[in-house]
Protein backbone atom coordinates (compact mmCIF):
# COMPACT_ATOMS: atom_id res chain seq x y z
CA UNK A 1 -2.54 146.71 90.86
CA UNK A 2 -1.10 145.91 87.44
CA UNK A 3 2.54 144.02 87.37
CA UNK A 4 3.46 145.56 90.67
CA UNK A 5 2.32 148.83 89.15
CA UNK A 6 -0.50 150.76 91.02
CA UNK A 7 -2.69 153.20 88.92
CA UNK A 8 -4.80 156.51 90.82
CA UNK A 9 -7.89 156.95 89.96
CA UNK A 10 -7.72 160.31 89.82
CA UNK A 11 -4.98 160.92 87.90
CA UNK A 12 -4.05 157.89 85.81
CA UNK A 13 -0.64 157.61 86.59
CA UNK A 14 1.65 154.31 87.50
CA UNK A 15 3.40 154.16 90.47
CA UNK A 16 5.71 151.20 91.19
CA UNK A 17 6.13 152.35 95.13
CA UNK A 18 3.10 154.54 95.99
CA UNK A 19 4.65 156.60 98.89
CA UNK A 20 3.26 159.75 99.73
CA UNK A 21 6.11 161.90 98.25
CA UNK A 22 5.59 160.03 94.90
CA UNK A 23 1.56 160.17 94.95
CA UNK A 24 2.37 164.39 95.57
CA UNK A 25 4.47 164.59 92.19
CA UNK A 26 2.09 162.53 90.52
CA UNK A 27 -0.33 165.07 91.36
CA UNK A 28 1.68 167.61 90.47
CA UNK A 29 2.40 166.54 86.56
CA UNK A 30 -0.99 165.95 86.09
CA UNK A 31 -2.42 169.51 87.48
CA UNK A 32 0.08 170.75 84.84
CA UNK A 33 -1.43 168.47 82.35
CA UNK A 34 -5.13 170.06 82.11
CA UNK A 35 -7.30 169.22 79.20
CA UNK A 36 -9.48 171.99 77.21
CA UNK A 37 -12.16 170.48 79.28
CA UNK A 38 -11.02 170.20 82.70
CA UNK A 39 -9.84 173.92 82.04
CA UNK A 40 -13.97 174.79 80.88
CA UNK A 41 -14.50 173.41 83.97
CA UNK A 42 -12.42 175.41 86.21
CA UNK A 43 -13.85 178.52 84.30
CA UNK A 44 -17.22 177.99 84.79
CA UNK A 45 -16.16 176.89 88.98
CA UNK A 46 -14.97 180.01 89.16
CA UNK A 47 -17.70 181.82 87.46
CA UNK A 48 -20.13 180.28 89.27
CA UNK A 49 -18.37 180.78 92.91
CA UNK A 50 -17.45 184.50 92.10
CA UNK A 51 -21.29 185.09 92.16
CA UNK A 52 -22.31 182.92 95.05
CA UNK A 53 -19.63 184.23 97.24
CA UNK A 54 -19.78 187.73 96.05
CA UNK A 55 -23.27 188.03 96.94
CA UNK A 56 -23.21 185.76 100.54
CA UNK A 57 -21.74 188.85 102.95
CA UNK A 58 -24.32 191.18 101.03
CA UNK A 59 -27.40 188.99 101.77
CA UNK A 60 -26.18 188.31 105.02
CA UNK A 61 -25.82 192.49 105.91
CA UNK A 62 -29.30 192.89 104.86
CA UNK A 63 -30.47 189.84 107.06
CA UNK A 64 -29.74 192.15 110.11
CA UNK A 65 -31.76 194.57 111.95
CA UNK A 66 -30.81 197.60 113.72
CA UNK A 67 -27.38 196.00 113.10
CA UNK A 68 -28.75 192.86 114.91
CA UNK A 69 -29.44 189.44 114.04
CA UNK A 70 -33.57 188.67 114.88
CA UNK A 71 -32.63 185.06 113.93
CA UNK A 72 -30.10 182.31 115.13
CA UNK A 73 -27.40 181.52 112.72
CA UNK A 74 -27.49 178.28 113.38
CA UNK A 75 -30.53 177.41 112.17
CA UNK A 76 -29.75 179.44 108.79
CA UNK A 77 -27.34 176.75 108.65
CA UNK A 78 -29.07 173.90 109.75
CA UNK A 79 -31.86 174.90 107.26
CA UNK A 80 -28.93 175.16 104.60
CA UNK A 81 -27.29 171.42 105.34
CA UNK A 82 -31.04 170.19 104.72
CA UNK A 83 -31.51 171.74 101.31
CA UNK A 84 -28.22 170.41 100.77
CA UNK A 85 -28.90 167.00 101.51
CA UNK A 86 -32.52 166.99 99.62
CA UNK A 87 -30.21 168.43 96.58
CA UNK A 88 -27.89 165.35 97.08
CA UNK A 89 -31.25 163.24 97.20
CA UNK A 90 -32.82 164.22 94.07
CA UNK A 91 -29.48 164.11 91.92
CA UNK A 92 -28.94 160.63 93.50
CA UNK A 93 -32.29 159.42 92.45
CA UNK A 94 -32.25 161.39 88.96
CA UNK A 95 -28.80 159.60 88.40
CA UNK A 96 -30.51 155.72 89.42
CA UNK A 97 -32.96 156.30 86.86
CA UNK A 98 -30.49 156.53 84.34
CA UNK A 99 -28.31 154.08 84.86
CA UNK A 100 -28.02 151.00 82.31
CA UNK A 101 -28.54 147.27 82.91
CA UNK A 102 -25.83 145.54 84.46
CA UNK A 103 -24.69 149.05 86.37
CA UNK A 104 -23.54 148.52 89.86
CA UNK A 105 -26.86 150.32 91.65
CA UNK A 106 -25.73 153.96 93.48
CA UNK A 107 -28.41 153.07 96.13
CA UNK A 108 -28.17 149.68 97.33
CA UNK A 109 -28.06 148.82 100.44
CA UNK A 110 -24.69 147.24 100.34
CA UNK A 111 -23.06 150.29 98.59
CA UNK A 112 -24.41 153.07 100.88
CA UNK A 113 -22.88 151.03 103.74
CA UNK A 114 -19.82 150.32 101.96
CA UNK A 115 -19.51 154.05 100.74
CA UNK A 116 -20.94 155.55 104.40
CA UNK A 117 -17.76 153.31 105.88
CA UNK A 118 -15.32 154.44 103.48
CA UNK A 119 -15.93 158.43 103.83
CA UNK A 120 -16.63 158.40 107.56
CA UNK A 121 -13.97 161.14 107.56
CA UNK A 122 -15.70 163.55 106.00
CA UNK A 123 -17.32 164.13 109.50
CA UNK A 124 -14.31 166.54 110.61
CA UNK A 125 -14.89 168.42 107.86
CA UNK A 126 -18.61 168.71 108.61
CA UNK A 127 -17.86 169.83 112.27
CA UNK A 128 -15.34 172.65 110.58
CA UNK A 129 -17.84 173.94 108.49
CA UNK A 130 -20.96 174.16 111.36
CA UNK A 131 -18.26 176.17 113.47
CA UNK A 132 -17.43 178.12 110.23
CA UNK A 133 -21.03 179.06 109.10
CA UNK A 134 -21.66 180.34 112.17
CA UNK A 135 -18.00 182.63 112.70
CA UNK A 136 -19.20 184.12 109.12
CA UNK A 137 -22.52 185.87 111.08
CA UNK A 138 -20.39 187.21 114.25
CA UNK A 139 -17.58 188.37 111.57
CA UNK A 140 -20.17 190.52 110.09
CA UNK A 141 -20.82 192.47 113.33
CA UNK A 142 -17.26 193.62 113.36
CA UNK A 143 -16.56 194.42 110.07
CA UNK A 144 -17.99 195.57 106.43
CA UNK A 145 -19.05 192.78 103.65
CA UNK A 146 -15.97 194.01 102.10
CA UNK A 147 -13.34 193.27 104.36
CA UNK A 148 -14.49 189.83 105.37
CA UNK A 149 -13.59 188.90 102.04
CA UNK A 150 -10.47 190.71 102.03
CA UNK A 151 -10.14 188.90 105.95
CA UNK A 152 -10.99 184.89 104.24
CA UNK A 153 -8.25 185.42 101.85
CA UNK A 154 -5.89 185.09 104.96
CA UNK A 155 -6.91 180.97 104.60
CA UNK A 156 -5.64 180.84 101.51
CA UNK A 157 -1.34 181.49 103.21
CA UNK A 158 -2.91 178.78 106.05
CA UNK A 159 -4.50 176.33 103.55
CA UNK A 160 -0.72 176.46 101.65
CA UNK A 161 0.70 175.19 104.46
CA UNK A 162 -1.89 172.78 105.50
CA UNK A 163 -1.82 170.99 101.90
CA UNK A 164 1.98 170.93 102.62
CA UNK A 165 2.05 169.23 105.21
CA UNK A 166 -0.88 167.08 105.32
CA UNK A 167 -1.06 166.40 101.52
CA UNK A 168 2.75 166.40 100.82
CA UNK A 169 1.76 169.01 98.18
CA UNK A 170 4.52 170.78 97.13
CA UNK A 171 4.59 174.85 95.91
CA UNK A 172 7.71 176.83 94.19
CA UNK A 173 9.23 180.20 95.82
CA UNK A 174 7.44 182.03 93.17
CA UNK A 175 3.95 180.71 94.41
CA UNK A 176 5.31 181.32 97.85
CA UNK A 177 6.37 185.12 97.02
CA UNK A 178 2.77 185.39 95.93
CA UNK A 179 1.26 184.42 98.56
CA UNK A 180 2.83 186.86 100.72
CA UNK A 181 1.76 189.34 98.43
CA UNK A 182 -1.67 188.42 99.47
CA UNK A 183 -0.97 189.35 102.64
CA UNK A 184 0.10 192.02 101.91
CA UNK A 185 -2.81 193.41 100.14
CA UNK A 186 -4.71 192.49 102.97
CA UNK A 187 -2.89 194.18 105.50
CA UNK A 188 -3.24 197.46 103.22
CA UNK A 189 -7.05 196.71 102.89
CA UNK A 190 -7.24 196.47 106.66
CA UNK A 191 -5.80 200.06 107.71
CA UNK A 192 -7.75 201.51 110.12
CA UNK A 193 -11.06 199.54 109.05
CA UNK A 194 -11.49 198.30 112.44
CA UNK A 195 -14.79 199.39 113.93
CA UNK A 196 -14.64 202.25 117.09
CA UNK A 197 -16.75 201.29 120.14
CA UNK A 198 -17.22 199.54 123.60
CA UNK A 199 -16.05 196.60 125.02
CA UNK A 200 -17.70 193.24 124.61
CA UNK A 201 -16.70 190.63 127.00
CA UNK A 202 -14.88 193.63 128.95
CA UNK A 203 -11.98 193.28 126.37
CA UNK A 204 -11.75 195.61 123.86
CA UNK A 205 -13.97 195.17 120.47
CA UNK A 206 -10.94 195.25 118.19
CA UNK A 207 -9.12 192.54 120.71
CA UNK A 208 -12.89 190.14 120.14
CA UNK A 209 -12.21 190.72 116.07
CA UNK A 210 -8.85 189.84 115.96
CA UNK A 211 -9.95 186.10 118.08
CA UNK A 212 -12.76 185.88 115.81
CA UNK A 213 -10.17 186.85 112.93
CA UNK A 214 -7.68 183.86 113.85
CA UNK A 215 -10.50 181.61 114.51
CA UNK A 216 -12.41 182.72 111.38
CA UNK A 217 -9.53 182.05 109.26
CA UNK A 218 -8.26 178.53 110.99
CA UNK A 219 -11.32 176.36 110.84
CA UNK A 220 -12.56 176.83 107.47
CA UNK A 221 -9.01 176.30 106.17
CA UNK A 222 -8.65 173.15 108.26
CA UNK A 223 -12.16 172.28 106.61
CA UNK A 224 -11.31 172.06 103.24
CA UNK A 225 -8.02 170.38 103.31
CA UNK A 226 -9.49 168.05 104.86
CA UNK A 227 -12.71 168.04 102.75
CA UNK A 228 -10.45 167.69 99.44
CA UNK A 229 -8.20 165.09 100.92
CA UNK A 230 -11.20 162.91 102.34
CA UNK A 231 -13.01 163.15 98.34
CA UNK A 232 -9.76 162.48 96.65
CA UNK A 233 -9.13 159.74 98.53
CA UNK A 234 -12.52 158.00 98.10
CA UNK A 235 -12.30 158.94 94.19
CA UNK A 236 -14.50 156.47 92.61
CA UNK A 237 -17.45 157.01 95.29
CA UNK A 238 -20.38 159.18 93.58
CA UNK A 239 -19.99 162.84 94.61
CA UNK A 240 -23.72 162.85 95.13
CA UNK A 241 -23.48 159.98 97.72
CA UNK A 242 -19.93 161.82 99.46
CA UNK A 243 -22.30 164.69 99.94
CA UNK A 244 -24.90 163.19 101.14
CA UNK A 245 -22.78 162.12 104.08
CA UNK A 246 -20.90 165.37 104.73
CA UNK A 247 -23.99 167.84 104.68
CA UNK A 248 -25.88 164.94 106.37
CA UNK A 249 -23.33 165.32 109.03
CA UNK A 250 -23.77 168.99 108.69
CA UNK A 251 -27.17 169.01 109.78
CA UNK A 252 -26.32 166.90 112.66
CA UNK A 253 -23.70 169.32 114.26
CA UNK A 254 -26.05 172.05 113.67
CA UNK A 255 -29.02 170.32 114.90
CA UNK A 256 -26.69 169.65 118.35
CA UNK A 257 -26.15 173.03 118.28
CA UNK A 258 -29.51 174.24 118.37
CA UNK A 259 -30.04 171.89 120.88
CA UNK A 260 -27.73 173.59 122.61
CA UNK A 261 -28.54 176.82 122.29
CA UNK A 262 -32.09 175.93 123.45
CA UNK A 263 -31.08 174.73 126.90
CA UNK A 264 -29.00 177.37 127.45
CA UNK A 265 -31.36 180.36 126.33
CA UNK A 266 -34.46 178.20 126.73
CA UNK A 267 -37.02 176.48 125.15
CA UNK A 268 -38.34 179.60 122.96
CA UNK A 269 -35.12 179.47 121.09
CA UNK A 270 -35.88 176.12 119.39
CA UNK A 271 -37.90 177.86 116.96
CA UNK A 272 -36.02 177.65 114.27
CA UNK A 273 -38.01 179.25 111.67
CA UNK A 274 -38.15 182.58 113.98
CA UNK A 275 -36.98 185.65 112.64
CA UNK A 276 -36.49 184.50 108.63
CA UNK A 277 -37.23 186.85 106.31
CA UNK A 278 -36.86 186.78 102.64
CA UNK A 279 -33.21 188.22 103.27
CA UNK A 280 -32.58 185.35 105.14
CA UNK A 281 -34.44 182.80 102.65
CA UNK A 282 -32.02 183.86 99.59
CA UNK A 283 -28.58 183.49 102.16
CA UNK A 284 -30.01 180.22 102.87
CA UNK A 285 -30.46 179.20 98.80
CA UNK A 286 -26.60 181.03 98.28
CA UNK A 287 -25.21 179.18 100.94
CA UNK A 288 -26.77 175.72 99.80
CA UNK A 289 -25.41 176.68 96.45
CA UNK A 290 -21.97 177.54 97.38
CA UNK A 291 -21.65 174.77 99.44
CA UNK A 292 -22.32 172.36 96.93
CA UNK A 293 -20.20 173.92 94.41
CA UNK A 294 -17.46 173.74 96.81
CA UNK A 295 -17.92 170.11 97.15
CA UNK A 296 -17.14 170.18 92.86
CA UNK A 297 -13.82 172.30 93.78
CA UNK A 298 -12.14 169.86 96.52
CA UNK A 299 -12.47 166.56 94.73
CA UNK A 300 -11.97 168.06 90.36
CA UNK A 301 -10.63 171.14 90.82
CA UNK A 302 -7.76 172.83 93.77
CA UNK A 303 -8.46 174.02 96.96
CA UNK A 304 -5.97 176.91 96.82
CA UNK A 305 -8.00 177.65 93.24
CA UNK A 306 -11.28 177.27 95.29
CA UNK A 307 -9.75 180.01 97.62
CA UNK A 308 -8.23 182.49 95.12
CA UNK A 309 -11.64 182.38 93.18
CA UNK A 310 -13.53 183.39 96.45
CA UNK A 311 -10.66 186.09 96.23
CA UNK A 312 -12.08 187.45 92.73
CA UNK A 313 -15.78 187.63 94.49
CA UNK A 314 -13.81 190.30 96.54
CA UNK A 315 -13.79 193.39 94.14
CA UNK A 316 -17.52 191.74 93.84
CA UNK A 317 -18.48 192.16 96.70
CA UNK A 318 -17.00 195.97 97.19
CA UNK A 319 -18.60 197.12 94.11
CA UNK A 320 -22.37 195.52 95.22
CA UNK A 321 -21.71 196.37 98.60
CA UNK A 322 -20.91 200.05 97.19
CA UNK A 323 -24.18 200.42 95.35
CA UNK A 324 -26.84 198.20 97.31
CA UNK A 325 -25.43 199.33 100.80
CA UNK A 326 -24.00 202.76 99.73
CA UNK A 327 -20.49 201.50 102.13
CA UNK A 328 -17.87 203.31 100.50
CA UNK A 329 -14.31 202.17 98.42
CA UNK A 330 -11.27 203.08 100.20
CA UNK A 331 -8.34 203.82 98.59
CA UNK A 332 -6.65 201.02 100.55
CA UNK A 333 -9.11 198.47 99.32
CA UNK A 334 -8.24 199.88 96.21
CA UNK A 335 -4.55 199.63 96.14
CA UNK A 336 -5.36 195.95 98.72
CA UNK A 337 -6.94 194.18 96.03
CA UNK A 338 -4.89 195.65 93.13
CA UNK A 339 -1.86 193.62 94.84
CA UNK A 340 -4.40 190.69 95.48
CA UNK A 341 -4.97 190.57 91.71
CA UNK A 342 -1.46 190.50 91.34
CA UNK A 343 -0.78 188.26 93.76
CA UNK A 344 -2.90 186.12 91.69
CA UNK A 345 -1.53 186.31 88.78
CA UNK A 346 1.83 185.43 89.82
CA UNK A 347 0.78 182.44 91.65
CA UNK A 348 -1.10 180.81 89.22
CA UNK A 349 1.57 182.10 86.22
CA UNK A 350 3.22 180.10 83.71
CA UNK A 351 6.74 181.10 85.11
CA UNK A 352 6.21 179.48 88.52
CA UNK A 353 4.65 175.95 86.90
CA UNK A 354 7.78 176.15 84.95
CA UNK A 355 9.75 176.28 88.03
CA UNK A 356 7.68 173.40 89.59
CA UNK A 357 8.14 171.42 86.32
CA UNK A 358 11.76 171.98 86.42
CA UNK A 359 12.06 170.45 90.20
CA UNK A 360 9.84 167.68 88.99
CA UNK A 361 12.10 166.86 86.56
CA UNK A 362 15.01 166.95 89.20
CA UNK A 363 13.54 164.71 91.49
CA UNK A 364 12.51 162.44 88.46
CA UNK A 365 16.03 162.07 87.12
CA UNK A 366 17.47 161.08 90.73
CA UNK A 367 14.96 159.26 90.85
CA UNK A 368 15.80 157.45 87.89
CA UNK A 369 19.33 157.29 88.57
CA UNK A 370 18.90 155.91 91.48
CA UNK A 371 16.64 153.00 90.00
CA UNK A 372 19.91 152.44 87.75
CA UNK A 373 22.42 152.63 90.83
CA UNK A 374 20.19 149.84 92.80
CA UNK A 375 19.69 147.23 89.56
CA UNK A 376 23.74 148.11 88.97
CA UNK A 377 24.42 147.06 92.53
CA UNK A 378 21.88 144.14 92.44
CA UNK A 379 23.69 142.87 89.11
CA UNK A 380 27.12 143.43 90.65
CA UNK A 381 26.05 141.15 93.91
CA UNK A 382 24.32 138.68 91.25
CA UNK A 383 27.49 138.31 89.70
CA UNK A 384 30.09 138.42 93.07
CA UNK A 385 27.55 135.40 94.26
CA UNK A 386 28.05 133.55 91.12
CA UNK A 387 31.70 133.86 91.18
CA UNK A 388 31.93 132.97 94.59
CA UNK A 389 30.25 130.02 94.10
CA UNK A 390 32.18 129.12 91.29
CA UNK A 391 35.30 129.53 93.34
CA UNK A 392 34.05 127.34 95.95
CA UNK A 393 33.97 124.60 93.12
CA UNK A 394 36.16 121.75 93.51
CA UNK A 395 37.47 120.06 90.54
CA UNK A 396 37.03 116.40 90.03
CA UNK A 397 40.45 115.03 88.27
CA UNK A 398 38.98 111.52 87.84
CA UNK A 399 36.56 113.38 85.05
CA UNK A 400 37.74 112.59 81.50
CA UNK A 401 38.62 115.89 79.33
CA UNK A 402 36.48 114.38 76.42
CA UNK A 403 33.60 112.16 76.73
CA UNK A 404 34.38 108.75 75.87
């Protein structure tokens, strides 16, 4: 804090009352604001999870047999938090050895503390995400590789309103009308792709996909707002270290789980290494890969970009799924993720920043006028009380008009 002026981290810019609603348009000029190299960035984020999330409902299709899974998902994904953390590990320890003299060490004892106190919330996250990994194996018994990823785009309408009301982040009608265009595509993607067959749970197998739908598309959106607001608010801690501690937690949720599982089905299900193949090896190596590139997208990047690239992977993931599986295109997942692209387009389109710019600049100018109206006021009292006092004055006749 500068002269009653307090700078973010993240952003740069000066608030003189830090409320949320301020901290949200702050936010907001400088996402419009993006440098050549932030915008590199964002390409190659995008690039990067277009590929790992095309390819993650493909590997996991192939992991099953006889449309069965011979191993438990949750130790796929306790398996995954601990390459994750050994990842976190050797960047940590790459980064220590280059560090100058006179550097505040990453690994100290009194930093890890400090920094394992400060990001303590980035256990709910971790909890969302154990849940998560293991709705994205029962999703894949009820529907094709394809339309789970036309199904996760659903988070991106739930994540919208999640960042607007947690994060105070604010979105214009245009951005809005696009994202019920996403629905929209969806719901055309999703005619009559529901699989025909018995009951599980003696309800009805499309009733169990629609639960595992709303669940499916709930948690993981809960996840990463929270996961981008618990980085962004620890800025200046080392996203090495802030991993560390949320796939560290990660491996602990899982680990209870397989606990869990192994009383309940018995001690033979501990084996966590039972049933892997090398299917089952490269999910494990995508989904270590994808998580940590997430991790780059929630605390540099959006979440609701984060989301709309895993929507690109989609015609991905129809196209590999079409020649590696031999599923075929629809014309509604045609036409579904023509109006996704679209969707896309409009959202993330100069014409509804410009909208967003022009509100900004709305709020700014009350904002500013209303700075003027209180110092106006505050001068105007300054000079009643001065007057008043003067008034109160009483004049001394005995005082000579000229000084002798």
């Amino acid at each position: 804090m500068k002269e009653g002026m307090i700078e973010c981290s993240v952003c740069h810019s000066k608030l003189s009352s830090p409320s949320t609603k301020s901290i949200s348009k702050a936010y907001d000029r400088h996402r419009i604001k993006v440098s050549s190299k932030q915008r590199a960035l964002n390409f190659l984020l995008v690039g990067g999870d277009c590929i790992l999330v095309g390819f993650q409902p493909i590997l996991v299709y192939m992991s099953k047999v006889d449309g069965k899974f011979k191993f438990s998902p949750v130790s796929v994904n306790f398996l995954t938090e601990i390459l994750k953390v050994l990842f976190a590990i050797i960047m940590l320890l790459l980064q220590t050895r280059s560090q100058k003299v006179g550097e505040k060490p990453i690994l100290s004892v009194s930093t890890f503390v400090q920094a394992a106190r400060n990001n303590v919330l980035l256990a709910v996250p971790a909890l969302f995400y154990a849940v998560n990994n293991y709705l994205k194996f029962i999703m894949q018994l009820y529907f094709n590789p394809a339309t789970v990823k036309m199904l996760s785009n659903l988070k991106v309408l739930v994540i919208a309103v999640l960042l607007k009301i947690v994060m105070k982040r604010r979105f214009s009608i245009i951005q809005w009308e696009a994202l019920a265009l996403l629905l929209i595509g969806i719901s055309i993607n999703q005619l009559r792709s529901l699989p025909e067959g018995t009951t599980t749970l003696a309800l009805p197998v499309t009733m169990i996909a629609y639960i595992y739908t709303f669940i499916f598309v709930t948690v993981p959106s809960l996840a990463s707002v929270f996961n981008e607001y618990a980085l962004k608010s620890q800025y200046d801690t080392n996203i090495y270290l802030q991993n560390l501690f949320l796939y560290g937690y990660g491996a602990i949720f899982n680990f209870l789980g397989i606990i869990g599982i192994a009383i309940f089905k018995g001690p033979s299900s501990f084996d966590i290494l039972e049933g892997h193949s090398k299917a089952t090896m490269l999910l494990m190596c995508n989904n270590a890969a994808q998580g940590i590139l997430s991790s780059f997208f929630f605390k540099y990047a959006d979440t609701i970009l984060k989301k709309y690239s895993s929507t690109v992977a989609t015609i991905f993931t129809g196209i590999a799924s079409a020649v590696m599986l031999g599923h075929t295109l629809t014309v509604n997942f045609l036409l579904g993720i023509s109006v996704v692209f679209i969707s896309m387009h409009q959202f993330f389109s100069p014409l509804a920043k410009v909208k967003d710019e022009q509100q900004n600049g709305v709020l700014e100018q009350d904002e500013v006028q209303n700075n003027h109206r209180e110092k106006d006021e505050s001068f105007i009292n300054m000079a009643a009380a001065a007057n008043e006092e003067a008034s109160h004055r009483v004049p001394d006749d005995r005082r000579p008009l000229l000084p002798s």
